[in-house]
Protein backbone atom coordinates (compact mmCIF):
# COMPACT_ATOMS: atom_id res chain seq x y z
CA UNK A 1 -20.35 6.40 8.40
CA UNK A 2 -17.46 9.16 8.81
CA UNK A 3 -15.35 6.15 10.91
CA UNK A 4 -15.23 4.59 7.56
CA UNK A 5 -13.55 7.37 5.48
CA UNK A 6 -9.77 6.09 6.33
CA UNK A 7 -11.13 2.39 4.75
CA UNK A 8 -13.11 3.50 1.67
CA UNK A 9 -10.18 5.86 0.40
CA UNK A 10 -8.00 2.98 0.98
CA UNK A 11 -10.60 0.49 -0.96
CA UNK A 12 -11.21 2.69 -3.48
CA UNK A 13 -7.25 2.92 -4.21
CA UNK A 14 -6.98 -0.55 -4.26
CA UNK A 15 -9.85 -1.07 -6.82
CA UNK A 16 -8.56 1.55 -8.75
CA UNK A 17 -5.32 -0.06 -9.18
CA UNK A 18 -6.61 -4.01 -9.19
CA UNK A 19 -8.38 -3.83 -12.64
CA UNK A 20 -4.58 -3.60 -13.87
CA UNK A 21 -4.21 -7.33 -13.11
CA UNK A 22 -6.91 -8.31 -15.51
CA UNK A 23 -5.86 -5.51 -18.58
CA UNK A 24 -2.79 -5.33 -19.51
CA UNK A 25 -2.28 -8.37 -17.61
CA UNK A 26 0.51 -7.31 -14.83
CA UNK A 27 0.14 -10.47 -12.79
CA UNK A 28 1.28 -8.74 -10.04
CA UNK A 29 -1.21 -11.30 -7.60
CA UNK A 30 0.25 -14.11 -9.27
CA UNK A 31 3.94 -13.21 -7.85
CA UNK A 32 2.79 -12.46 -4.42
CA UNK A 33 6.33 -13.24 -3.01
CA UNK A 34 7.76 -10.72 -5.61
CA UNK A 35 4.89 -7.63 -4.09
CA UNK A 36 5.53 -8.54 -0.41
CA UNK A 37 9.26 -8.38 -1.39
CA UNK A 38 8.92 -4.51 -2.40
CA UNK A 39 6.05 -3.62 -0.02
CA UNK A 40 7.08 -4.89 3.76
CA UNK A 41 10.75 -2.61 3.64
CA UNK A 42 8.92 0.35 3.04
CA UNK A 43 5.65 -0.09 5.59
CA UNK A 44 8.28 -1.56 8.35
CA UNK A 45 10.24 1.85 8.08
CA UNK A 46 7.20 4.00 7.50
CA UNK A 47 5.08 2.23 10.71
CA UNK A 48 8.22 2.64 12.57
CA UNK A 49 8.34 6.45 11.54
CA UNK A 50 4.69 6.58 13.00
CA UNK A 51 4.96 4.88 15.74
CA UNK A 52 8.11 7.15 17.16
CA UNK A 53 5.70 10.26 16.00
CA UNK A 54 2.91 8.90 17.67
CA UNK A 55 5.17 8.63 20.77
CA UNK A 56 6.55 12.00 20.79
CA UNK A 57 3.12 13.61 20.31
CA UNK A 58 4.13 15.04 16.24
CA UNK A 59 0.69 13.54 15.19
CA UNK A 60 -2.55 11.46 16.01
CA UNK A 61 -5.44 10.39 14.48
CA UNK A 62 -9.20 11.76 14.94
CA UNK A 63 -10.63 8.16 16.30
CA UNK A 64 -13.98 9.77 14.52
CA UNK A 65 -12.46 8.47 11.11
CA UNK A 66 -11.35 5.35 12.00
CA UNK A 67 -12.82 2.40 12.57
CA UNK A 68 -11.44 2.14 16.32
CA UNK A 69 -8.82 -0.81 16.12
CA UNK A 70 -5.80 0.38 17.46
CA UNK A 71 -2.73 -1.60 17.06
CA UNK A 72 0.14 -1.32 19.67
CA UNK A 73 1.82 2.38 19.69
CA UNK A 74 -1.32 3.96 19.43
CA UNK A 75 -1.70 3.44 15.64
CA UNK A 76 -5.08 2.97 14.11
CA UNK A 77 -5.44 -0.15 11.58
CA UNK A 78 -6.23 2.08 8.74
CA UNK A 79 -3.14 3.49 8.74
CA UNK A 80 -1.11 0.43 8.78
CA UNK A 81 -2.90 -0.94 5.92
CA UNK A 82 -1.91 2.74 3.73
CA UNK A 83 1.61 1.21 4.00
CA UNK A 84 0.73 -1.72 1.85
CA UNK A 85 -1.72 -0.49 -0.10
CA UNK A 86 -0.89 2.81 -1.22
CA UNK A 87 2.62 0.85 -2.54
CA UNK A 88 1.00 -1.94 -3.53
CA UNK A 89 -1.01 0.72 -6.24
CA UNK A 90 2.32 1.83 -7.20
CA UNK A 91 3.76 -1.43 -7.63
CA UNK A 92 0.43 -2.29 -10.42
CA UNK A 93 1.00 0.76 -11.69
CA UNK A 94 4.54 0.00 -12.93
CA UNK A 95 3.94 -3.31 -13.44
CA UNK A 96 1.21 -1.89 -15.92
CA UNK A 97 3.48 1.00 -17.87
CA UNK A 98 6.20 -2.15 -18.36
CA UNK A 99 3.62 -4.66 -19.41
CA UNK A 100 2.33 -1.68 -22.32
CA UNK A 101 5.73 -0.56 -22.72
CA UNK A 102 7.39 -3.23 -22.72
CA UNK A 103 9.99 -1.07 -20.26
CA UNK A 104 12.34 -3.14 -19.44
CA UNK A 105 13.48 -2.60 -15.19
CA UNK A 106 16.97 -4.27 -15.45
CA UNK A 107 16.04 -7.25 -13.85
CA UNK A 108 15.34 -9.25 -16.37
CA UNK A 109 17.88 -11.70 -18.75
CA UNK A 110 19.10 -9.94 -21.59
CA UNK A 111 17.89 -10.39 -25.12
């Protein structure tokens, strides 16, 4: 069960943070376009950052807590998936402290 550690900390951060779509309502699933939009930037730079540490030897990953799929550079699955989940969280968190707010971002028409 220890090669499943990586996964359940990432499921249980996702669950954690998906209840937010039902109360207060942050329809964050529903704009899909708008989450992959502030998501992919970040987890392109940060698997990029990995991937040139991998290479140079900075860090690695104990292949006991991971499930064993290794994507090419030598990074494990679990840790691509922490690049869009982990700020996929923080996106329903904001989404959340706006929606109870009613904090407005700046992107939205004036009143």
């Amino acid at each position: 069960m220890r090669h499943l550690t990586y996964l359940a900390v990432l499921a249980a951060c996702l669950a954690g943070a998906s209840w937010l779509e039902l109360w207060p309502g942050t329809r964050v699933y529903r704009r899909i376009g708008r989450l992959a939009r502030a998501v992919l930037p970040t987890s392109v730079l940060f698997v990029g950052w990995d991937l040139y540490a991998i290479s140079r030897h900075h860090w690695t990953y104990d292949p006991a807590q991971t499930v064993g799929v290794v994507l090419p550079g030598g990074l494990p699955l679990e840790e691509a998936l922490f690049f869009g989940v982990i700020p996929a969280c923080a996106v329903f968190a904001l989404e959340a402290v706006r929606r109870v707010t009613g904090w407005r971002t700046g992107e939205e028409p004036g009143p």
